[in-house]
C-alpha atoms as a PDB file:
ATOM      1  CA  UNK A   1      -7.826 -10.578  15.375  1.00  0.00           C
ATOM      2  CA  UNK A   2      -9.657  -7.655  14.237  1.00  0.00           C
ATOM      3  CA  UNK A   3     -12.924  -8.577  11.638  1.00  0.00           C
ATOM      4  CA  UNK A   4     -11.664  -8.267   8.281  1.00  0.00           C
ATOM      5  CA  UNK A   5     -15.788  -8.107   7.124  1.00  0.00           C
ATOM      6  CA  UNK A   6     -15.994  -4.048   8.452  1.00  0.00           C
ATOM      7  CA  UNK A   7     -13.310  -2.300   7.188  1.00  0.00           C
ATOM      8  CA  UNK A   8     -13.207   0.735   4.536  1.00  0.00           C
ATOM      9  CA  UNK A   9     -10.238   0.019   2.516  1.00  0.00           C
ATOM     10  CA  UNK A  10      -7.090  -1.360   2.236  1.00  0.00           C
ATOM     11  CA  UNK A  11      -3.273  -0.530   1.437  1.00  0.00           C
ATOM     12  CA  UNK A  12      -0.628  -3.163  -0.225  1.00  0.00           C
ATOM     13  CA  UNK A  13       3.171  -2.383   0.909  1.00  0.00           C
ATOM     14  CA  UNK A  14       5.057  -3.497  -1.985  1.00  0.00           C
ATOM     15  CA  UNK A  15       8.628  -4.237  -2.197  1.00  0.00           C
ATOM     16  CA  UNK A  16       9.676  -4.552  -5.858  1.00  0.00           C
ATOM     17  CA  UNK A  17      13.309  -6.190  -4.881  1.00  0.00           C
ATOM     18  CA  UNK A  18      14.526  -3.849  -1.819  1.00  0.00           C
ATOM     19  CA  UNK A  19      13.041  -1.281  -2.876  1.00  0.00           C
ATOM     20  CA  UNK A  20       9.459   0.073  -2.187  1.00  0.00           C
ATOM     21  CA  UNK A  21       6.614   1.322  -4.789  1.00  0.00           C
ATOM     22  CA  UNK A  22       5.244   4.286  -4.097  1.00  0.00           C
ATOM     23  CA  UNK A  23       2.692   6.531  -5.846  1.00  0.00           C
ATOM     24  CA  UNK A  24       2.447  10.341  -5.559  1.00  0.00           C
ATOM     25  CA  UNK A  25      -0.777  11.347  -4.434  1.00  0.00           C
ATOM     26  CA  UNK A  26      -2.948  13.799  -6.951  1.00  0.00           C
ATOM     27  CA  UNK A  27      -4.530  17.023  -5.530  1.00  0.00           C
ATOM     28  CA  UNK A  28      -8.196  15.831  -6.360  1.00  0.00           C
ATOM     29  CA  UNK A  29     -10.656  17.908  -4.608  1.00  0.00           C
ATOM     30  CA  UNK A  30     -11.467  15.727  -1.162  1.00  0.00           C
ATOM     31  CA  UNK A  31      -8.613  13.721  -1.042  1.00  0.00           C
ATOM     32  CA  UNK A  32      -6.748  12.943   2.270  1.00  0.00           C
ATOM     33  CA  UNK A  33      -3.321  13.500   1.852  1.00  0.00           C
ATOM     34  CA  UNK A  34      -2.929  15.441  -1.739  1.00  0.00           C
ATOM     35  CA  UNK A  35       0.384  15.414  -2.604  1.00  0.00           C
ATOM     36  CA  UNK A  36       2.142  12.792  -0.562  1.00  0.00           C
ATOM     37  CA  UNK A  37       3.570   9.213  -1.257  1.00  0.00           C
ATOM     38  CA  UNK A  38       1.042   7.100  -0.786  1.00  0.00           C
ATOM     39  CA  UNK A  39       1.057   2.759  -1.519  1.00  0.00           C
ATOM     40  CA  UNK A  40      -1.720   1.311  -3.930  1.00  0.00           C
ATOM     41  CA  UNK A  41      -4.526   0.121  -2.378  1.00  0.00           C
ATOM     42  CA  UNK A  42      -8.269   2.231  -1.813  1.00  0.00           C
ATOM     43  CA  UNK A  43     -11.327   1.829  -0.909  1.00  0.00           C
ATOM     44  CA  UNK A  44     -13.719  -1.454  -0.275  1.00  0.00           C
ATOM     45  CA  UNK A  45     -16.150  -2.304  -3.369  1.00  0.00           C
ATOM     46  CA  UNK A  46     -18.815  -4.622  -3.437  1.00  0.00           C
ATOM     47  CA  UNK A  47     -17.911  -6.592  -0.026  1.00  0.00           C
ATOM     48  CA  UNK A  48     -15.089  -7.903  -0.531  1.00  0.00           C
ATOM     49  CA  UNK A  49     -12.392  -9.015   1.566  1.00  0.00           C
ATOM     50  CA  UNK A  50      -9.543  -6.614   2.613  1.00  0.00           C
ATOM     51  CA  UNK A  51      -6.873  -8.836   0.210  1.00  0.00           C
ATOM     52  CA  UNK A  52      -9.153  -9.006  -2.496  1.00  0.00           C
ATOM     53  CA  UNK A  53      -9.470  -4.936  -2.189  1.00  0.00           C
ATOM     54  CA  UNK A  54      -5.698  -4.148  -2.078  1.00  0.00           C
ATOM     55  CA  UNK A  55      -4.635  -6.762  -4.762  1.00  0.00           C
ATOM     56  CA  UNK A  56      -7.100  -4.953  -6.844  1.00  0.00           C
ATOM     57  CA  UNK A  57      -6.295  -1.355  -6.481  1.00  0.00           C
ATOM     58  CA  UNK A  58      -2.906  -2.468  -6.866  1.00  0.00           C
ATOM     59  CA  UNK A  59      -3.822  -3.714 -10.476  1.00  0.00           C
ATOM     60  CA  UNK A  60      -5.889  -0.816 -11.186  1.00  0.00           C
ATOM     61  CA  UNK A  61      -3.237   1.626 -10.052  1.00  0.00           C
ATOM     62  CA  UNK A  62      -0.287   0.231 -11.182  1.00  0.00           C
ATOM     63  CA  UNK A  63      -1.297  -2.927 -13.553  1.00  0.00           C
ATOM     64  CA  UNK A  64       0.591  -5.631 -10.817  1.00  0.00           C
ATOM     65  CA  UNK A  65      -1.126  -9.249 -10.363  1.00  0.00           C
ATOM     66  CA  UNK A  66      -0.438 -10.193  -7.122  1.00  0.00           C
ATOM     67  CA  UNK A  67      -1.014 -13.721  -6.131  1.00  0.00           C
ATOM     68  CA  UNK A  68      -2.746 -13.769  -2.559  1.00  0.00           C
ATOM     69  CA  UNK A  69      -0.352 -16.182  -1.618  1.00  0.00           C
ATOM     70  CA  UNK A  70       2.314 -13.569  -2.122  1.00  0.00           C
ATOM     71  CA  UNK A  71       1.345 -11.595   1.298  1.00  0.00           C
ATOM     72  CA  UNK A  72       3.471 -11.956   3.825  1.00  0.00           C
ATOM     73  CA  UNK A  73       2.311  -9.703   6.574  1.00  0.00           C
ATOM     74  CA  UNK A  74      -0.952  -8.057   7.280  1.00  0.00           C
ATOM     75  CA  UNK A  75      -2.017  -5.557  10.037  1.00  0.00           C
ATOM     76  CA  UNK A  76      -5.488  -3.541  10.485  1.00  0.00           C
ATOM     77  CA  UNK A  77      -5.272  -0.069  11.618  1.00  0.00           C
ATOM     78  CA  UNK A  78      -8.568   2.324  13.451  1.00  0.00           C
ATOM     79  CA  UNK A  79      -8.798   4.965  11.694  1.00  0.00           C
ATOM     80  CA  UNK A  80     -11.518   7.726  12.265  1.00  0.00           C
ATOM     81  CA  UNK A  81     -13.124   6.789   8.851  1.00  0.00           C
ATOM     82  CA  UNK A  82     -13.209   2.768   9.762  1.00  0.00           C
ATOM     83  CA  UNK A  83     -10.443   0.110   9.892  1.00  0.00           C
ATOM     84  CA  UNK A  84      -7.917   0.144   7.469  1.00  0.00           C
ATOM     85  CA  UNK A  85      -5.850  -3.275   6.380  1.00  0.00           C
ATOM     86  CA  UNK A  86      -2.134  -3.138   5.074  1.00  0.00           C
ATOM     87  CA  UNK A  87      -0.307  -5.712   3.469  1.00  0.00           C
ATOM     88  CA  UNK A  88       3.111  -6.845   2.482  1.00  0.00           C
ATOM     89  CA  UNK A  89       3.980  -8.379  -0.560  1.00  0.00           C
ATOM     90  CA  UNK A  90       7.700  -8.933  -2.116  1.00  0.00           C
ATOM     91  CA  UNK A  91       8.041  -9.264  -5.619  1.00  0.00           C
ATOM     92  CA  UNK A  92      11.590  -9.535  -7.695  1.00  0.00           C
ATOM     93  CA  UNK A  93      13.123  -6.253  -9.130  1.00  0.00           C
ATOM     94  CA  UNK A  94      12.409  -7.100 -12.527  1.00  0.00           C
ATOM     95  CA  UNK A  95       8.832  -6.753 -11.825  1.00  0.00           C
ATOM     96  CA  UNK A  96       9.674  -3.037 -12.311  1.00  0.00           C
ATOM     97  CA  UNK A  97       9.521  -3.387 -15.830  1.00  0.00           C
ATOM     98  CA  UNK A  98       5.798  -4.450 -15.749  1.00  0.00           C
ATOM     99  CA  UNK A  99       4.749  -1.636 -14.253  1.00  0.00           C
ATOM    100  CA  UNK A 100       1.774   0.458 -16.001  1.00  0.00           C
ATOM    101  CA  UNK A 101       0.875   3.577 -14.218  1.00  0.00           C
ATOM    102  CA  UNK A 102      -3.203   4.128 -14.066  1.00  0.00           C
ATOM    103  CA  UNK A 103      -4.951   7.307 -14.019  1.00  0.00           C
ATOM    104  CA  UNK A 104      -4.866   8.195 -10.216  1.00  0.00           C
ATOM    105  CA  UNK A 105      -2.155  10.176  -8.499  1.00  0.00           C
ATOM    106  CA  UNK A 106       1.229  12.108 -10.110  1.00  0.00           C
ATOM    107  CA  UNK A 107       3.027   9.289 -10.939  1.00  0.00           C
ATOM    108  CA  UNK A 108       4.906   6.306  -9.052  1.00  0.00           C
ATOM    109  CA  UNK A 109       8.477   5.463  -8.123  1.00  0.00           C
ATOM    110  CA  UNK A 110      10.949   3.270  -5.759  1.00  0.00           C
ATOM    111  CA  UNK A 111      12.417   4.469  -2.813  1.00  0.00           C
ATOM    112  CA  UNK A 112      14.435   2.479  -0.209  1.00  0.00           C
ATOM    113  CA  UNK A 113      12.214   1.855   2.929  1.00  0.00           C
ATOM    114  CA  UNK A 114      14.559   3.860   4.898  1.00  0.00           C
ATOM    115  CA  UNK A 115      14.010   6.931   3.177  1.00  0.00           C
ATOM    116  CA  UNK A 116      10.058   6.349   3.060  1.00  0.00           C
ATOM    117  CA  UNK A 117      10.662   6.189   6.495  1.00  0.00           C
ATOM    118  CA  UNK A 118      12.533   9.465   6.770  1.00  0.00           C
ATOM    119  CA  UNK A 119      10.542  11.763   4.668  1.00  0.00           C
ATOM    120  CA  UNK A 120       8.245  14.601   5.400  1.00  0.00           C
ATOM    121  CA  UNK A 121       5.991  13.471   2.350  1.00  0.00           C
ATOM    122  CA  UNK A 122       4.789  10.124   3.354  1.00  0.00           C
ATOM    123  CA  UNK A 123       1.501   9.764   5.075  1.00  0.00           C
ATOM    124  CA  UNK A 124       2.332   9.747   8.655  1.00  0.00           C
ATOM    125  CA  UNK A 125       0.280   6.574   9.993  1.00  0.00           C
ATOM    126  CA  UNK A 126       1.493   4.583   6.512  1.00  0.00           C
ATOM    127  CA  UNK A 127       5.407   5.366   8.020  1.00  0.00           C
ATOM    128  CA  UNK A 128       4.036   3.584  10.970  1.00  0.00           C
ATOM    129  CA  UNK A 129       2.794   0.660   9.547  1.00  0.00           C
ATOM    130  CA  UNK A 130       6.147   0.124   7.055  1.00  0.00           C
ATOM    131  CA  UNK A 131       7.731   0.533  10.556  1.00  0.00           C
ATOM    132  CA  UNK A 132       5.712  -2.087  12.213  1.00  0.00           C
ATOM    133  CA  UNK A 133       6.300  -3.833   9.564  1.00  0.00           C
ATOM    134  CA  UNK A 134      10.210  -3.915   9.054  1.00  0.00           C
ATOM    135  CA  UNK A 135      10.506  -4.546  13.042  1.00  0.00           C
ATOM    136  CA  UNK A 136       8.353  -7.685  12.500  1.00  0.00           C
ATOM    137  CA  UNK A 137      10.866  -8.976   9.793  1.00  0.00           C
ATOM    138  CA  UNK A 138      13.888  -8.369  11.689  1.00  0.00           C
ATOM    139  CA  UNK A 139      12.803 -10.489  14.469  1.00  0.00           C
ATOM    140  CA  UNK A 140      11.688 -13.382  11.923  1.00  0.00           C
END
């Protein structure tokens, strides 16, 4: 398993029912990816481990507690800025409805994973990882 201590952020795949929360990337000066559909998650403060990182961008970005033991899956990916970690979490539809949108990127929705899968928009290497992902499920 790769070392979760050296990594530079993290990204939490979030299923609110069967559908998946996604968040429209801004067009901030520097940012990878402006303008695509993008998961919560960021950058590593402070140390800390690549769960604690993703669970809180995830309340930062869209005002979700996510209990730890609510991660399902989790896979690290090279990238050529350091290792990234994604996660899995499933939460019940109603969760919707406790939503709060924070101050980074356009705005957020739900999309079926099929058509996060499908689109033009998403961040190439994240439709990887929600495909790595789904295959893992079906055989569990």
């Amino acid at each position: 398993m790769p070392d979760d201590t050296n990594f530079s952020g993290a990204k939490l795949i979030l299923f609110i029912g069967e559908q998946l929360l996604v968040i429209r990337r801004d067009h901030s000066k520097g940012i990878p990816w402006p303008g695509y559909l993008d998961w919560p998650g960021g950058g590593r403060e402070d140390g800390e481990a690549p769960e604690t990182c993703a669970l809180r961008e995830t309340r930062e970005e869209v005002g979700l507690m996510i209990d730890p033991a609510e991660i399902v899956w989790r896979h690290s990916h090279q990238r050529p800025h350091g290792r990234v970690w994604f996660f899995v979490a499933h939460m019940p539809a109603k969760a919707a409805a406790d939503i709060v949108f924070g101050d980074e990127g356009l705005g957020w929705g739900l999309i079926e994973p099929s058509e996060f899968l499908s689109r033009s928009d998403a961040i190439p290497h994240f439709r990887d990882q929600l495909a790595r992902y789904l295959d893992w499920r079906s055989k569990t």
